[in-house]
Protein backbone atom coordinates (compact mmCIF):
# COMPACT_ATOMS: atom_id res chain seq x y z
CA UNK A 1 9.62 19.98 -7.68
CA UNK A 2 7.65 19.56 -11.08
CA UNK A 3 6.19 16.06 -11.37
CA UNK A 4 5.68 15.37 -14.94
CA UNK A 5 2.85 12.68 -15.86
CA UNK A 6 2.99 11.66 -19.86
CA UNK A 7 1.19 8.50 -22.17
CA UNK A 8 3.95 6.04 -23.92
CA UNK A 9 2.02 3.77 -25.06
CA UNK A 10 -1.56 2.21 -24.51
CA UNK A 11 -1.89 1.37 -20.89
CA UNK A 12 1.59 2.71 -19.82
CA UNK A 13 2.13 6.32 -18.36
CA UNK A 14 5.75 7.79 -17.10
CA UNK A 15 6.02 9.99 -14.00
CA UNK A 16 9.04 11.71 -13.66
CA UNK A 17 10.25 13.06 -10.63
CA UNK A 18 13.24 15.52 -11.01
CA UNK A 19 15.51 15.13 -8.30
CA UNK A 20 18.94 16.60 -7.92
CA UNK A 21 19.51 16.30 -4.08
CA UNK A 22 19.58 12.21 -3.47
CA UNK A 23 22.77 10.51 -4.06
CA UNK A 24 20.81 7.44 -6.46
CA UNK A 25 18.40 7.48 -9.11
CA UNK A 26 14.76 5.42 -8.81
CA UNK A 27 13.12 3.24 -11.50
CA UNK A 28 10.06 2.07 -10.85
CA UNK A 29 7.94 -0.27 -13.00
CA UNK A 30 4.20 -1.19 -11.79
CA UNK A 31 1.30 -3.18 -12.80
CA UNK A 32 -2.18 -1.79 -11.43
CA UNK A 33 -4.85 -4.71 -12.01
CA UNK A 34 -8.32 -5.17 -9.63
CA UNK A 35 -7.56 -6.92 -6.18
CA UNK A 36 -9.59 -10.12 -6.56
CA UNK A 37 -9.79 -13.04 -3.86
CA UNK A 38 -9.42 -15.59 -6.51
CA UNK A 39 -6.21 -13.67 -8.49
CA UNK A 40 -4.20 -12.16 -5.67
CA UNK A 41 -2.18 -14.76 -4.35
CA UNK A 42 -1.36 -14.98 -8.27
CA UNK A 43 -0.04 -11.71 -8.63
CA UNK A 44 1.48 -11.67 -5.30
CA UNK A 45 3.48 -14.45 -6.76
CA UNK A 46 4.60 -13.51 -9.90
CA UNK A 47 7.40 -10.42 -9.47
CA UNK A 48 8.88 -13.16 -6.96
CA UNK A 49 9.34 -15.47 -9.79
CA UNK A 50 10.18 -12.82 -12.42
CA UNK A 51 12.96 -11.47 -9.89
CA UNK A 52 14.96 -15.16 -10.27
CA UNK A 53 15.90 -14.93 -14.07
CA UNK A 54 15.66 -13.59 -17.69
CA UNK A 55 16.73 -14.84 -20.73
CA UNK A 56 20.05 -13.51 -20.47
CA UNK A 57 20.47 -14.10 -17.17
CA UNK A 58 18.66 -16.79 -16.17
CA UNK A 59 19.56 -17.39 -12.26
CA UNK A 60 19.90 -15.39 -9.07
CA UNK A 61 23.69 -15.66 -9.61
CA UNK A 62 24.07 -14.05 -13.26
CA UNK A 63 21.73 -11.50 -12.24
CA UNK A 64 23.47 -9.88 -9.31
CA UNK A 65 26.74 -10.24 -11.35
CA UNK A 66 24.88 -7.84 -13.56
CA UNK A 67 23.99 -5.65 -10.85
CA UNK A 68 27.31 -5.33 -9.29
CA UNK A 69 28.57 -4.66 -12.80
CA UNK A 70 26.11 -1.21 -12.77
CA UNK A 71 27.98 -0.02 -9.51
CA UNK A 72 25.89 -2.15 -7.03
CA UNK A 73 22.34 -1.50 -8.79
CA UNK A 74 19.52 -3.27 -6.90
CA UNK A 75 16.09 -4.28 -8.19
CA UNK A 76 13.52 -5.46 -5.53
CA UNK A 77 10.33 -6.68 -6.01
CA UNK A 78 7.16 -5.44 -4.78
CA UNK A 79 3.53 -6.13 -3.60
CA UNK A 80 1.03 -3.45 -2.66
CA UNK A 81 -2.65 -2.61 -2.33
CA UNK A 82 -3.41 0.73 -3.26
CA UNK A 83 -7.60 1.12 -3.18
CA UNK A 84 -8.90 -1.74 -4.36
CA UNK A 85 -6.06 -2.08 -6.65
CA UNK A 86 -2.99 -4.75 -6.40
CA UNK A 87 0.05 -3.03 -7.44
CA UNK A 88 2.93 -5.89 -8.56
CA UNK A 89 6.32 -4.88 -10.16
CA UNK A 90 9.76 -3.86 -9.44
CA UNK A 91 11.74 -0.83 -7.85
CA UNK A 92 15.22 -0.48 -9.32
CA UNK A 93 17.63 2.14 -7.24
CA UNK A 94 20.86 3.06 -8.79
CA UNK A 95 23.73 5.36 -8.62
CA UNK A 96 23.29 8.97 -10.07
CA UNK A 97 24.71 9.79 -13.59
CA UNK A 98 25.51 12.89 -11.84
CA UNK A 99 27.93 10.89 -9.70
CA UNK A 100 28.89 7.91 -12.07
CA UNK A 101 32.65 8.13 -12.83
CA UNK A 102 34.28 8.69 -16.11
CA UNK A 103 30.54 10.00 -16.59
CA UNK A 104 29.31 6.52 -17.53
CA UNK A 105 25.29 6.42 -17.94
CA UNK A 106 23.37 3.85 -15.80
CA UNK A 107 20.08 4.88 -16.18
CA UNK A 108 20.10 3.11 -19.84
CA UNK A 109 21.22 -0.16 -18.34
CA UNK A 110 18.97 -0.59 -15.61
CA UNK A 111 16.11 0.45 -17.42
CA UNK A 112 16.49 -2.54 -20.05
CA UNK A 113 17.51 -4.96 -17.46
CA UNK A 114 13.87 -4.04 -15.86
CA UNK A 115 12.40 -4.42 -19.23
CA UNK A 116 14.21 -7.77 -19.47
CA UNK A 117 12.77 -8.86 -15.66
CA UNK A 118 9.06 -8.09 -16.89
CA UNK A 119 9.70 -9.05 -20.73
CA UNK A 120 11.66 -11.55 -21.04
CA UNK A 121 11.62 -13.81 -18.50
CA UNK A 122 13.74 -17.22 -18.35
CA UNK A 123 10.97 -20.05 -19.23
CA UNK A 124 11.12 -23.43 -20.59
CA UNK A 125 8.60 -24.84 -22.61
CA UNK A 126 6.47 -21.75 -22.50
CA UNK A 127 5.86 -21.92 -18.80
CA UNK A 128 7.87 -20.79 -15.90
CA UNK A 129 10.59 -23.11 -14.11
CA UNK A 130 8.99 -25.59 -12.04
CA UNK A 131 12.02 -24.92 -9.10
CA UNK A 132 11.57 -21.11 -9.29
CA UNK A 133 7.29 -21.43 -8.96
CA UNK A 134 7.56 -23.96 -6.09
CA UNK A 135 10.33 -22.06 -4.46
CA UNK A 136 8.48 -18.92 -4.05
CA UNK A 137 5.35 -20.36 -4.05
CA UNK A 138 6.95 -21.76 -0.17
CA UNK A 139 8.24 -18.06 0.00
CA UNK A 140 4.45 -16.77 -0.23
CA UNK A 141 2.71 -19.38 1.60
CA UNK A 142 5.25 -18.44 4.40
CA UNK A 143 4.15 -15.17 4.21
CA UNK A 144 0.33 -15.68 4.67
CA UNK A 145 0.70 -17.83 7.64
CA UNK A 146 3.28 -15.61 9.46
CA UNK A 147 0.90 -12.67 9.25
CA UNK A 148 -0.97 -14.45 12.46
CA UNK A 149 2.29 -14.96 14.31
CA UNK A 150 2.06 -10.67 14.47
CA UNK A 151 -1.37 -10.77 16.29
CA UNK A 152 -2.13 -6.57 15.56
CA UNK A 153 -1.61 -6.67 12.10
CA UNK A 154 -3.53 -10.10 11.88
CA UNK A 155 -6.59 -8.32 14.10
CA UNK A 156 -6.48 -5.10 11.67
CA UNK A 157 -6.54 -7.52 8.64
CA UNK A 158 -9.72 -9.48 10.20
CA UNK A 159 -12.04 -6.03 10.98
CA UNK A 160 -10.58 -5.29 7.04
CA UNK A 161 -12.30 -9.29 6.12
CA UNK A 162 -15.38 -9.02 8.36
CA UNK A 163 -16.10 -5.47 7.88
CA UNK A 164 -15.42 -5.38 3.37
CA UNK A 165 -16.60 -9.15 3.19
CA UNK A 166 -17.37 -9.78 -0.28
CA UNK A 167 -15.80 -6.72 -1.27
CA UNK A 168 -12.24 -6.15 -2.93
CA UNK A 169 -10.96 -3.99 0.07
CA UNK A 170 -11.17 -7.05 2.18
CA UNK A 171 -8.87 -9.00 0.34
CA UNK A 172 -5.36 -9.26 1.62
CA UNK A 173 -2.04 -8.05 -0.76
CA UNK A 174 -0.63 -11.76 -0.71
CA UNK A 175 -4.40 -13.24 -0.71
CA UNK A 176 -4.71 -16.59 1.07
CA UNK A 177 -3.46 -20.07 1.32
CA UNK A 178 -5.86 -21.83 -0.32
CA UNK A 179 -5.42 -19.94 -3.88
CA UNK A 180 -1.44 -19.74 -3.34
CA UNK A 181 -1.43 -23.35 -2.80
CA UNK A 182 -2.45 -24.34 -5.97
CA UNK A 183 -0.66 -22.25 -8.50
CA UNK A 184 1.14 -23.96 -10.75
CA UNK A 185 3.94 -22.90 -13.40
CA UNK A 186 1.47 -23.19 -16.56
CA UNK A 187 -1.21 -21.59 -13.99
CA UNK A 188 1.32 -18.93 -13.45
CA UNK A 189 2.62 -18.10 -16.74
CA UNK A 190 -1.06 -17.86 -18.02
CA UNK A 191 -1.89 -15.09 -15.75
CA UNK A 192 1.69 -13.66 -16.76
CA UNK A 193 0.53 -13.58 -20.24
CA UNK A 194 -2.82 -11.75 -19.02
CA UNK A 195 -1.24 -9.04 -17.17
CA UNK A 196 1.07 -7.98 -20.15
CA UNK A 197 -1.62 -7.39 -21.85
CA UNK A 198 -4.25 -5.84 -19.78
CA UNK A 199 -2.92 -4.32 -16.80
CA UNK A 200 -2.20 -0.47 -16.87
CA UNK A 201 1.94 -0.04 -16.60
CA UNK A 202 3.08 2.88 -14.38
CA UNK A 203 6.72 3.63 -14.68
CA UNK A 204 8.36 6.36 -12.18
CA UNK A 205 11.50 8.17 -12.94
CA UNK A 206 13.34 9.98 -9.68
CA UNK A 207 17.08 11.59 -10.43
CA UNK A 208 18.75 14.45 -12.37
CA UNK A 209 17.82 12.50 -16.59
CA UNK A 210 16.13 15.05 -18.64
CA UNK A 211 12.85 13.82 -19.08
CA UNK A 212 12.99 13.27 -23.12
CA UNK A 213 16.25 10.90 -21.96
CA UNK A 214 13.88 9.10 -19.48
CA UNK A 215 10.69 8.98 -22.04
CA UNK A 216 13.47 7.55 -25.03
CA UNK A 217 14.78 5.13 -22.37
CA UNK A 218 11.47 3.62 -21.02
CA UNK A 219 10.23 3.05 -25.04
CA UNK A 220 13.43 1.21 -25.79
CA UNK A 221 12.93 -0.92 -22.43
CA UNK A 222 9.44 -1.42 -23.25
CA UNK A 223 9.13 -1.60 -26.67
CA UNK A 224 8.05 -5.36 -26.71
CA UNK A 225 5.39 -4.76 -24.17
CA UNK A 226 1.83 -6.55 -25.46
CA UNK A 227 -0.93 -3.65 -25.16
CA UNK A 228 -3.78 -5.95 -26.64
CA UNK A 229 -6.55 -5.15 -24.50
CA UNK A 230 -5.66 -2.59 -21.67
CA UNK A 231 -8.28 -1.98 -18.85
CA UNK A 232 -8.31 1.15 -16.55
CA UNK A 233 -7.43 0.49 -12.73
CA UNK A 234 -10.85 -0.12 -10.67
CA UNK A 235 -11.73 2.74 -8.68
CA UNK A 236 -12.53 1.98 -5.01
CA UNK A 237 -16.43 1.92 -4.25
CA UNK A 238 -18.10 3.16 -1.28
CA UNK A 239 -18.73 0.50 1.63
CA UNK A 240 -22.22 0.06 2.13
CA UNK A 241 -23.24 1.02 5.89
CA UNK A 242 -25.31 -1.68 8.30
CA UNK A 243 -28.22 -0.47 9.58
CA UNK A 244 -27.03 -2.01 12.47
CA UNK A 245 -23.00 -2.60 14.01
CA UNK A 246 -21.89 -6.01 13.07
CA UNK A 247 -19.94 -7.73 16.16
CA UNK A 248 -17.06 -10.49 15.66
CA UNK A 249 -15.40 -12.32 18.64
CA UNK A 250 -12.69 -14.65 17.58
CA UNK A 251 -10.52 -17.41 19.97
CA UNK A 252 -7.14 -17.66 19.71
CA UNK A 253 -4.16 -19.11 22.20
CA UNK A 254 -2.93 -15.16 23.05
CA UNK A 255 -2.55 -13.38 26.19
CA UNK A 256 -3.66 -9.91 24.82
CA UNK A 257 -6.64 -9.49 23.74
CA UNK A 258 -7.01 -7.19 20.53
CA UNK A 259 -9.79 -4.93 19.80
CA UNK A 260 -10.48 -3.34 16.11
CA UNK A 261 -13.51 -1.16 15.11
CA UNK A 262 -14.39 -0.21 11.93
CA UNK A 263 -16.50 3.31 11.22
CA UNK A 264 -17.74 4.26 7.81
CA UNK A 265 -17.41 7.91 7.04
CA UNK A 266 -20.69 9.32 4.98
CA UNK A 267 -19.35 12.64 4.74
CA UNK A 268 -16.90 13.39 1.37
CA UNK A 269 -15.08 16.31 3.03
CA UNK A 270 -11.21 14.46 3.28
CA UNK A 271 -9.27 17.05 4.52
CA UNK A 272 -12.00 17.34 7.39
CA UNK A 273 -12.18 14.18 7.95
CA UNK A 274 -8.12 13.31 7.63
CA UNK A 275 -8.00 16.30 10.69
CA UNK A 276 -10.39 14.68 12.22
CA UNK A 277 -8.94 11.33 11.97
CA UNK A 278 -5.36 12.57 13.69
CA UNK A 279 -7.30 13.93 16.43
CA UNK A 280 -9.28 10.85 17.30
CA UNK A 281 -6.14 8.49 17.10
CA UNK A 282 -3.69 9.22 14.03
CA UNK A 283 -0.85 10.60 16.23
CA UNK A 284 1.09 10.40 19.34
CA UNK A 285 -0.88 13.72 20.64
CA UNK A 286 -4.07 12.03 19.88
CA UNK A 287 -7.50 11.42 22.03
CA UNK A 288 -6.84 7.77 21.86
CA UNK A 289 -3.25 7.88 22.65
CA UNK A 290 -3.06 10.19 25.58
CA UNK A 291 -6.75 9.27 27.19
CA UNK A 292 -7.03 5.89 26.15
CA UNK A 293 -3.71 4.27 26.29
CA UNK A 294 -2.12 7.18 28.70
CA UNK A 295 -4.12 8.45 30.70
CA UNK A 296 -6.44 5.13 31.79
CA UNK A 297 -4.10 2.79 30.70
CA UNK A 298 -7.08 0.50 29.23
CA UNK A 299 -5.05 -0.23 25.92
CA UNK A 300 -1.52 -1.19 25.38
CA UNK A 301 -1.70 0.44 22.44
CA UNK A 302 -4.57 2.60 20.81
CA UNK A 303 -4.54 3.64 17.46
CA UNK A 304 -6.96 5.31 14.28
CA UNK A 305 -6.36 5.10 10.41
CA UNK A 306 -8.25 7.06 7.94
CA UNK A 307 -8.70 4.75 4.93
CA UNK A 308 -9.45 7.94 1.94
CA UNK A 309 -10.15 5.79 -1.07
CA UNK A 310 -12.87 3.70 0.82
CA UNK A 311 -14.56 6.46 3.11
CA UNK A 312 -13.30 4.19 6.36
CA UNK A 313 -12.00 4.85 9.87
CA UNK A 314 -9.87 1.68 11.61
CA UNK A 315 -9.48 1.68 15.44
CA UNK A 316 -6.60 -0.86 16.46
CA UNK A 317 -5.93 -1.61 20.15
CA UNK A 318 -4.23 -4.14 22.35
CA UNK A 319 -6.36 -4.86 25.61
CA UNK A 320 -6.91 -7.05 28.59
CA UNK A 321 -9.41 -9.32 27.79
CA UNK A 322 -11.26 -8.27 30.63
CA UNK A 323 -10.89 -4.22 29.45
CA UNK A 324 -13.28 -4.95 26.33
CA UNK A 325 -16.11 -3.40 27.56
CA UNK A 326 -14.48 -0.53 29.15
CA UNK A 327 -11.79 -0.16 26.53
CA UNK A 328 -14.88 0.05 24.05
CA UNK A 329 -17.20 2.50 26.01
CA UNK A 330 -14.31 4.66 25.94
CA UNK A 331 -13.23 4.63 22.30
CA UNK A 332 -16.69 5.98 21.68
CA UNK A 333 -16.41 8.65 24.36
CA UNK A 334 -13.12 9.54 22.78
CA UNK A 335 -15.24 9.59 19.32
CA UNK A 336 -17.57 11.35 20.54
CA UNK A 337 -15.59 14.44 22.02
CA UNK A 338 -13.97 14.91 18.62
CA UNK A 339 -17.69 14.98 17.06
CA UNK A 340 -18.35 17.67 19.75
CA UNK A 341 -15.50 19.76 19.47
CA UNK A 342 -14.24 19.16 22.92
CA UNK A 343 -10.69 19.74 22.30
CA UNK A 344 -7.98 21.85 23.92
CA UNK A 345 -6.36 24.68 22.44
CA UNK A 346 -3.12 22.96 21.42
CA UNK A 347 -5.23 19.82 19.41
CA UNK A 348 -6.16 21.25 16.65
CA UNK A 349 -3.11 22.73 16.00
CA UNK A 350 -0.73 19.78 16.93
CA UNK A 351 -3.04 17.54 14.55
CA UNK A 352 -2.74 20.15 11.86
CA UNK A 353 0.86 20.48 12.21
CA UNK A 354 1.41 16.52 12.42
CA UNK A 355 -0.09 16.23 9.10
CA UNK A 356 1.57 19.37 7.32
CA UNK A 357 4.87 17.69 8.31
CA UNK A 358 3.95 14.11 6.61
CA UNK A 359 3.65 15.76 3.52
CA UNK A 360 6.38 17.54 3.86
CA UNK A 361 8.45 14.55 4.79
CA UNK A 362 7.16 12.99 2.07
CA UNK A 363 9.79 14.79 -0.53
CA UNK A 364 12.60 13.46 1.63
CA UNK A 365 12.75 10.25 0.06
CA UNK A 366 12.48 8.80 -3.71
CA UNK A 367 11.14 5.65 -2.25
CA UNK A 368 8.13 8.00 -0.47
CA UNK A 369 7.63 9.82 -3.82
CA UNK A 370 7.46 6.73 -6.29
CA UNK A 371 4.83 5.02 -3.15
CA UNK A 372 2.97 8.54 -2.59
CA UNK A 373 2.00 8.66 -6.53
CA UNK A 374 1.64 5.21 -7.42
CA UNK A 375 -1.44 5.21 -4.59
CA UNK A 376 -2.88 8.59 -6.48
CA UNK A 377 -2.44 6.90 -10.58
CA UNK A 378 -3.91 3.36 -8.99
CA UNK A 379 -6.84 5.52 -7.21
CA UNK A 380 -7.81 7.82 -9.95
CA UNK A 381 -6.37 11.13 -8.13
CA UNK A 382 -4.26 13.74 -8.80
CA UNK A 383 -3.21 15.42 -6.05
CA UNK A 384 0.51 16.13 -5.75
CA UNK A 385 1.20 16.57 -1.45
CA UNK A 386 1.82 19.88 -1.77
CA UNK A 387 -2.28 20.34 -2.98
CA UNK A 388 -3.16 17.80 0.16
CA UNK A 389 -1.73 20.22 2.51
CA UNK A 390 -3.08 23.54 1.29
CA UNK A 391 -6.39 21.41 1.91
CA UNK A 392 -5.61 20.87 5.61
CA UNK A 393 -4.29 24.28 6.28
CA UNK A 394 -7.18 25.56 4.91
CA UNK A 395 -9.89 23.63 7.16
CA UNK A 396 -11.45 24.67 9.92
CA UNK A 397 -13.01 23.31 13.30
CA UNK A 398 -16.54 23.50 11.89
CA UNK A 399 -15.70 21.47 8.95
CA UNK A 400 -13.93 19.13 11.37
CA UNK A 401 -16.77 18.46 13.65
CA UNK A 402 -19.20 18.15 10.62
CA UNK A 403 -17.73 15.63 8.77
CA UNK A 404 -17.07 13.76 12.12
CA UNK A 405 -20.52 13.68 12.86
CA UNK A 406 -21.15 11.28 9.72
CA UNK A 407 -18.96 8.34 11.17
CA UNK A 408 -20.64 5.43 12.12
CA UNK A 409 -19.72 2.14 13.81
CA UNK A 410 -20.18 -0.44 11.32
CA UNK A 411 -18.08 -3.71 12.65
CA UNK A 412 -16.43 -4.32 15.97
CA UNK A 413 -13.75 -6.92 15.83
CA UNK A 414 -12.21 -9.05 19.23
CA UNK A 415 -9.46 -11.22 19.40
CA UNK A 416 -9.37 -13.03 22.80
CA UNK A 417 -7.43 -15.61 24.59
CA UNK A 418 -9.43 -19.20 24.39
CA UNK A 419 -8.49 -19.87 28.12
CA UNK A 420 -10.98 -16.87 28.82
CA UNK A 421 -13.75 -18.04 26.53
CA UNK A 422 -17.34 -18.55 28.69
């Protein structure tokens, strides 16, 4: 598959992604701008309101009319950290022209109504509609508080605040209460005007167009697009390491306790340190998994992530409160036997093959393509998966155990139940 990367306009770059084998066509629109404590409940915000209306259709109802009309077209919005980057916009999936009847074109269509979604918005007064702010705002607010009701992903968030406190990393996707509580619609609509302007547009093109009918399309959609003062995305910065590990312990009404632990990787070698990753905990067939969880049953669930554009290793687990110390020792041990290259003969391989697969998988879906590319434009990289797994294939043990060697325990965060608390 040739991936084709081009400049429209100031700011605003086009990926197509020629695709003849999927049954729809993707259109993807997506602001990059710095994740920032005080702006991200902002951002997180605004494609929420922007979904309700434009000027030509200026309620939920019109809108899917207009969708049905284009053969059951949907547009979703979407929120995502990439790096230290929020990424805010819209995904638009759509029937084929290839399978359109009467050989009606829908790419043209859906295109402007996107350009309509980001570009002209319904407003009154020059702000947004008071009903549609304070509808989603409740909608987002919602959203941050429910994030504690699912205790694992509100433990990995926490090691993510304590560990990258003060830095951008830290900060969650749909930021925090306090900030989403007091946006307003002239609040909102400022920041609208702001992102217009200075946030780097990437648009992503999957389906069987010609890419000089995509490129023509996009301009037209587009063309009223402000480009006053455009800034690059923010490229992630290294996490500085303690000289000594920082320790959390946090009280909560829960009968499971959770453990995270957060390592900072001083070696530069990915691929080495990806491998390395999958070993310690990235897979099914990993040390943490099969030792950890299986064999000594001290976690309900025991799991590493690899975090690339910040040089970070995450450890998520779900223990007895009284396991913490155990559960802990042997994390470390588990660590340290990757470091030392005590592995089986099948490990290396199974992690290897694990990993060639996800990037093979990851051409399987239009959704995986348009999420797999947005992450490299919004990181500064430019690997397409294809170069990400000749660089695993071509690492070997040595590498593996090397680059290993440079993680370090920065932050431990615990989670236990308040009826345990001494």
């Amino acid at each position: 598959m040739e991936k084709t990367r081009t400049k429209l306009a100031d700011g605003v770059f086009l990926t197509c992604l020629p695709a003849r084998k999927f049954k729809t066509s993707l259109l993807s629109a997506q602001f990059v701008t710095p994740l920032q404590e005080d702006t991200a409940a902002v951002w997180a915000l605004l494609p929420a309101v922007l979904r309700r209306g434009t000027v030509r259709f200026p309620d939920m109802r019109s809108l899917s009319q207009e969708l049905d009309q284009l053969y059951g077209a949907e547009i979703d919005y979407t929120v995502r950290k990439k790096g230290e980057s929020q990424c805010v916009g819209f995904v638009a999936s759509f029937l084929d022209d290839a399978l359109v009847p009467g050989g009606e074109r829908l790419l043209e269509p859906v295109a402007s109504l996107l350009g309509e979604l980001i570009c002209a918005p319904v407003t009154r007064n020059g702000r947004f509609l008071p009903a549609y702010v304070e509808g989603e705002r409740d909608n987002l607010l919602d959203a941050i508080r429910g994030i504690v009701n699912d205790k694992r992903e509100y433990a990995d968030l926490r090691l993510l605040q304590e560990m990258c406190a003060g830095e951008a990393y830290g900060v969650s996707r749909f930021g925090d209460e306090k900030h989403a509580a007091k946006i307003s619609p002239q609040k909102l609509y400022a920041h609208y005007a702001e992102l217009l302007s200075t946030a780097q547009l990437e648009l992503f093109y999957s389906g069987s167009a010609d890419f000089e009918r995509v490129r023509q399309t996009l301009l037209d959609a587009f063309s009223t697009l402000p480009r006053e003062s455009v800034r690059p995305p923010v490229l992630p910065r290294p996490h500085p390491p303690r000289s000594e590990p920082r320790v959390v312990t946090e009280e909560m009404d829960v009968s499971q306790g959770k453990l995270g632990m957060g390592f900072v990787c001083e070696s530069d070698d990915f691929s080495a340190l990806l491998l390395g990753n999958t070993l310690f905990g990235g897979s099914s067939n990993s040390k943490l998994f099969l030792n950890v969880r299986e064999k000594l049953s001290l976690c309900y669930y025991a799991s590493s992530r690899y975090h690339r554009q910040k040089g970070l290793i995450t450890v998520s687990s779900g223990i007895e409160f009284e396991n913490y110390q155990r559960a802990y020792d042997e994390i470390m041990a588990q660590l340290c036997a990757v470091r030392e290259g005590r592995l089986d003969g099948w490990e290396l391989e199974g992690a290897r093959s694990t990993l060639l697969n996800a990037y093979a998988a990851i051409g399987d879906s239009q959704s995986g393509l348009e999420n797999f590319y947005l992450g490299q434009a919004a990181t500064g990289q430019e690997e397409a998966p294809e170069d990400l797994a000749a660089a695993v294939e071509s690492t070997d043990a040595e590498r593996i155990f090397r680059a290993m060697e440079s993680v370090k325990l920065d932050t431990v965060y615990f989670l236990k139940g308040r009826e345990r608390a001494e």
